[in-house]
Protein backbone atom coordinates (compact mmCIF):
# COMPACT_ATOMS: atom_id res chain seq x y z
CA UNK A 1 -91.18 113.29 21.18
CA UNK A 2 -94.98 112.03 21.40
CA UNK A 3 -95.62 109.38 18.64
CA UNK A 4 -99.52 110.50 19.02
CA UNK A 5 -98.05 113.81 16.87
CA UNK A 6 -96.14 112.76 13.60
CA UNK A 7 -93.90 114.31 12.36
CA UNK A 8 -93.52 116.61 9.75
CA UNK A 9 -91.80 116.07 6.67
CA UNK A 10 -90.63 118.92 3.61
CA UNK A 11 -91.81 116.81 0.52
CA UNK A 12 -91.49 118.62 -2.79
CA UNK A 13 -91.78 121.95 -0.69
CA UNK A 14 -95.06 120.78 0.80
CA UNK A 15 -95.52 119.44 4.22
CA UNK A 16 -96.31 115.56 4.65
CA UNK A 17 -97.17 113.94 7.67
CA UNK A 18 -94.97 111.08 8.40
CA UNK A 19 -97.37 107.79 9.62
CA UNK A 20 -97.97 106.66 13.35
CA UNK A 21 -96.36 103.19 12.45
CA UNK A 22 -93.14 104.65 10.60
CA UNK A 23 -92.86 107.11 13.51
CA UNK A 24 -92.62 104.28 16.24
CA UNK A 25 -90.96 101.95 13.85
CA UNK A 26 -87.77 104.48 13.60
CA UNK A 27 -87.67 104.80 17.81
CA UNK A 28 -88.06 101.16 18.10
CA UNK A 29 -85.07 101.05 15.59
CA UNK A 30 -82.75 103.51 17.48
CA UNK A 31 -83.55 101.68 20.64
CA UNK A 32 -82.26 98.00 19.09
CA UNK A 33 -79.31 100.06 17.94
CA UNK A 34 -78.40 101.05 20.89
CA UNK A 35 -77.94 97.25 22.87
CA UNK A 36 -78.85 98.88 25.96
CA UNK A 37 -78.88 95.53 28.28
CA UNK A 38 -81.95 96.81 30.48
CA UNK A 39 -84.06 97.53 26.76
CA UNK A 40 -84.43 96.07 23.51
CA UNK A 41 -81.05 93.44 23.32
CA UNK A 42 -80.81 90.99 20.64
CA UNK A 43 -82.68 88.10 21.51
CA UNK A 44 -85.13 89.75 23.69
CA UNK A 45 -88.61 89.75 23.75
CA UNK A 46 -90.57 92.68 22.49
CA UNK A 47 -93.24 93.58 24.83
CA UNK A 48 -95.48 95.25 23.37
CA UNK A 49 -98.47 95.48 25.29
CA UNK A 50 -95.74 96.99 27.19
CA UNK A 51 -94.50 99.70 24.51
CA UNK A 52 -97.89 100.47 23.67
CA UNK A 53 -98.46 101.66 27.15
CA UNK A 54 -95.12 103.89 26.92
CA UNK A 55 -96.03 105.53 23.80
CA UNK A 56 -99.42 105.84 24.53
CA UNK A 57 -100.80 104.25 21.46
CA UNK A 58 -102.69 101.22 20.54
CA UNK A 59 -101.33 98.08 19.42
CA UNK A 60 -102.04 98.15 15.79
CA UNK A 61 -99.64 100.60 15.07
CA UNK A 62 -96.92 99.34 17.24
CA UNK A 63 -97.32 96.47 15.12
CA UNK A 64 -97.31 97.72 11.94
CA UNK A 65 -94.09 99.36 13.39
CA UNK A 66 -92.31 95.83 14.26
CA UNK A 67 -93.59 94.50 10.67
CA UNK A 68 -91.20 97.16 8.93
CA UNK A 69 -88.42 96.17 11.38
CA UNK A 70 -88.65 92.60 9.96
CA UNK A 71 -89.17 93.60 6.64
CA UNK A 72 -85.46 95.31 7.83
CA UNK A 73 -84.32 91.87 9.41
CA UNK A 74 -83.96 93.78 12.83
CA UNK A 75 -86.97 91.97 14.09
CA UNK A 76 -88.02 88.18 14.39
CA UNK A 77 -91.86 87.20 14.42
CA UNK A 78 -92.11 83.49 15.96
CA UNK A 79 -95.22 81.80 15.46
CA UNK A 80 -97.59 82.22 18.68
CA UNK A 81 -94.35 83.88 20.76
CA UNK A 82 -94.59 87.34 19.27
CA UNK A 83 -91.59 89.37 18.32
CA UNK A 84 -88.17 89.27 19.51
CA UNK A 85 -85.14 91.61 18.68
CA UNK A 86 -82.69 89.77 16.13
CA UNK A 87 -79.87 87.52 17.32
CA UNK A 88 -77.00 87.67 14.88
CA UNK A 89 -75.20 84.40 14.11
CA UNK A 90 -72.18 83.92 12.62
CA UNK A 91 -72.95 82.72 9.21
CA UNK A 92 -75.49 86.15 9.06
CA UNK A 93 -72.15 88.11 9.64
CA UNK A 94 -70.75 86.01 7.50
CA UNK A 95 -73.08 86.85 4.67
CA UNK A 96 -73.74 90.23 5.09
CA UNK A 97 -70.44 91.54 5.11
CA UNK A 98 -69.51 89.28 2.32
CA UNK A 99 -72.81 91.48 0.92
CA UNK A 100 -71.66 94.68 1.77
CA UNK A 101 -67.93 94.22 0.55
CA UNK A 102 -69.09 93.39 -3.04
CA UNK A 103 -71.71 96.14 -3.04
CA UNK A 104 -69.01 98.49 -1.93
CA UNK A 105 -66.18 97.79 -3.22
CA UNK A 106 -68.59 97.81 -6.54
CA UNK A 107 -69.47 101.59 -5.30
CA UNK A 108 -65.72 102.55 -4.48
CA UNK A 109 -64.26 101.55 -8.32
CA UNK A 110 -66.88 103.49 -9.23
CA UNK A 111 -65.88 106.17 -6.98
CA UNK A 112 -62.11 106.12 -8.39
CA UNK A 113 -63.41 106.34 -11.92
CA UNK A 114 -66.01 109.01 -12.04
CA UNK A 115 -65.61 111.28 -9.39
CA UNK A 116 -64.84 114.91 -9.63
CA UNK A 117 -62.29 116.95 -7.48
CA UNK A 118 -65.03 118.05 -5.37
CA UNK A 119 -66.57 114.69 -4.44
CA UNK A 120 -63.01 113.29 -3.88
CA UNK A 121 -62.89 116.31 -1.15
CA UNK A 122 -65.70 115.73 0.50
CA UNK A 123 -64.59 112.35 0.82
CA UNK A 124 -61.38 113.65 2.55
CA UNK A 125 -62.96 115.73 4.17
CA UNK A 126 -65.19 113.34 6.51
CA UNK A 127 -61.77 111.36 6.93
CA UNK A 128 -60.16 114.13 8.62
CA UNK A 129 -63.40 114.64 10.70
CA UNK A 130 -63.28 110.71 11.56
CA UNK A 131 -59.24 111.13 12.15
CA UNK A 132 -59.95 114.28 14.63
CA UNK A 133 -62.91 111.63 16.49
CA UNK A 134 -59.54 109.39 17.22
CA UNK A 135 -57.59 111.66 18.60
CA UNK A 136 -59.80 112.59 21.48
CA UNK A 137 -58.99 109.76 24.33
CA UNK A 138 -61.20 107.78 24.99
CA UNK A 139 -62.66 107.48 21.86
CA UNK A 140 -66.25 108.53 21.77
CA UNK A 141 -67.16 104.97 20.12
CA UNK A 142 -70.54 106.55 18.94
CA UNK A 143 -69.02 109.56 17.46
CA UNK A 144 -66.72 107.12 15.64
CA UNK A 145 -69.52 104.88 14.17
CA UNK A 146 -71.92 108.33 13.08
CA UNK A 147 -69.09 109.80 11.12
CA UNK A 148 -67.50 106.37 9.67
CA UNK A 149 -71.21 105.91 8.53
CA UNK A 150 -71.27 109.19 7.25
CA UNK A 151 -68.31 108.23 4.73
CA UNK A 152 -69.69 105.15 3.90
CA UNK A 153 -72.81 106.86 2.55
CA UNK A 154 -71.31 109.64 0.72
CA UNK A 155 -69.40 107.50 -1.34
CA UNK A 156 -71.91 105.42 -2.10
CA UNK A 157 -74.13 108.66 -3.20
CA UNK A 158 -71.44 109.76 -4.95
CA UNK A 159 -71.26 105.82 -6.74
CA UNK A 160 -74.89 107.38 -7.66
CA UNK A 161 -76.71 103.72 -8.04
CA UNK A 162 -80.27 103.92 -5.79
CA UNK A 163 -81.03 100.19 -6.29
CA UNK A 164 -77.35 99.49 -4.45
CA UNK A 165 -78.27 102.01 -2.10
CA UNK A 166 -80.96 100.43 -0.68
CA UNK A 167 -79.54 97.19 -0.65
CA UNK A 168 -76.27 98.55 1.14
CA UNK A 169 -78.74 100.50 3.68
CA UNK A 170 -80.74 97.21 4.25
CA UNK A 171 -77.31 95.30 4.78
CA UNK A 172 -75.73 98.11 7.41
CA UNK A 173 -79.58 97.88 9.57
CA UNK A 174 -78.48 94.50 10.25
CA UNK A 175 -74.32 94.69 10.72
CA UNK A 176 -75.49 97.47 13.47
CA UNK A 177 -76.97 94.76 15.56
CA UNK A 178 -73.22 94.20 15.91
CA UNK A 179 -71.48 96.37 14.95
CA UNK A 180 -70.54 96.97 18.96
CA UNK A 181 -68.54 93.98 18.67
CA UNK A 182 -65.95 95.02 16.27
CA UNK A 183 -64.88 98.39 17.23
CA UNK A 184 -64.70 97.34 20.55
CA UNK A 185 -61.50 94.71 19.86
CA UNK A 186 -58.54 96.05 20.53
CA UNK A 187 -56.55 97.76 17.84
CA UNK A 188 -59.61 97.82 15.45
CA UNK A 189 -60.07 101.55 15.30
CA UNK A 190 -56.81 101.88 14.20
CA UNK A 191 -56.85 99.38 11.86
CA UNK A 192 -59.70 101.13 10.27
CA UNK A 193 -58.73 104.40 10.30
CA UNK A 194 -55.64 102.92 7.87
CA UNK A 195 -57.49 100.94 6.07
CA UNK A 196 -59.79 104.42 5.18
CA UNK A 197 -56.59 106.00 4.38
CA UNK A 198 -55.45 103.37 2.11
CA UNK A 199 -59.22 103.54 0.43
CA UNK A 200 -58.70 108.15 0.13
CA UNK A 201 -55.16 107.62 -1.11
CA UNK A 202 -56.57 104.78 -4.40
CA UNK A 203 -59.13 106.81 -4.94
CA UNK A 204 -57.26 109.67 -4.92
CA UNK A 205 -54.87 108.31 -7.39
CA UNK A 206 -57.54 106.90 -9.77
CA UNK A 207 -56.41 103.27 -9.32
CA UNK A 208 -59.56 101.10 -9.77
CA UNK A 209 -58.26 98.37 -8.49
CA UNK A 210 -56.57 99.50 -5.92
CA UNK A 211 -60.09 100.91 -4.74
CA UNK A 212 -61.74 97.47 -4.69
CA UNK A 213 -58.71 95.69 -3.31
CA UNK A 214 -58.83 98.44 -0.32
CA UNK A 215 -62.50 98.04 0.31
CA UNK A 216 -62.77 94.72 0.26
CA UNK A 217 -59.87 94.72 2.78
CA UNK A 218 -61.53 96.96 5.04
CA UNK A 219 -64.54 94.92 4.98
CA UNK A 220 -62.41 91.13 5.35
CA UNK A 221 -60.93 92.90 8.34
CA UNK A 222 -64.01 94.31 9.75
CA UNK A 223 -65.44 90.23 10.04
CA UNK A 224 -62.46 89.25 11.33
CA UNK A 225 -63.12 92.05 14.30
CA UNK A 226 -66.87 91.20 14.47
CA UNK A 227 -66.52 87.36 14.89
């Protein structure tokens, strides 16, 4: 893909070019998501006279580009030393999973108290898709992290609550910086595979609490894993 030719997006059934900026802003983000240690690792410096040359673009839209990956909190901009991928400490883990658990857990009691047959399904059925992901040794840890997202965000569409969406979506930019971390400890795919079950099964049953009280467990384990 060229960043000199944006893309095209369906808008209301009409075409609408996507900007220069938010086109390299969303490879920029892809490439901090994926840690690679010879590219954009957290705590490295962002070249961009660099990036500009790759693209083939000038600098002002590369960084318009980094401005909406700080707006995102997956950029730093240091005074007179540029821009530098995020480090992650421990009290930002800390607080955005603490973030994240009320927000979701919020979205999941929600989940357990309005949803119809059909959502609850759906629901299921990306469970079984993320249970069939586990059974294929080695785990594909990508494959895992795409489809366990893809849960995540159909219950919260299903919580139906845009202003917690894009809080949640905010939160989950920045737990990706790590996210590496905590699937990678031993036993933790397991662990969350049950603790997904035990999430299906409450909602399942309509038990509110039992929703919460499984979320927020998934996400006080997922920490734990991260740290």
């Amino acid at each position: 893909m060229n960043p000199k030719n944006a893309n095209m997006g369906i808008i209301a059934g009409r075409l609408k070019p996507v900007p220069l900026y938010l086109e390299v802003a969303e490879l920029l983000r892809q490439r901090i998501f994926k840690r690679s240690p010879e590219d954009l690792e957290p705590g490295s410096w962002i070249d961009e006279l660099k990036l500009a040359q790759e693209y083939g673009i000038s600098r002002t839209p590369l960084r318009e580009a980094l401005k909406v990956l700080a707006t995102e909190g997956l950029v730093t901009m240091k005074v007179r030393r540029g821009a530098y991928v995020t480090e992650v400490s421990k009290q930002d883990l800390n607080d955005v999973y603490h973030l994240l658990s009320l927000l979701e857990s919020d979205a999941a009691g929600v989940v357990a108290s309005n949803a119809t047959k059909v959502e609850i399904n759906q629901l299921v059925n990306i469970h079984e898709s993320l249970e069939k992901v586990f059974t294929k040794q080695p785990v594909d840890t990508e494959q895992f992290f795409s489809v366990n997202e893809q849960f995540h965000m159909a219950l919260l569409r299903i919580a139906n609550n845009r202003w917690r969406d894009q809080m949640v979506a905010d939160l989950r930019k920045v737990m990706k910086l790590n996210r590496h971390n905590s699937l990678l400890k031993k036993g933790r795919i397991e662990e969350s595979l049950t603790e997904h079950r035990a999430i299906i099964q409450a909602i399942a049953a309509r038990d509110i609490p039992a929703t919460v009280s499984a979320m927020q467990t998934h996400f006080k384990n997922g920490l734990e894993a991260a740290e």
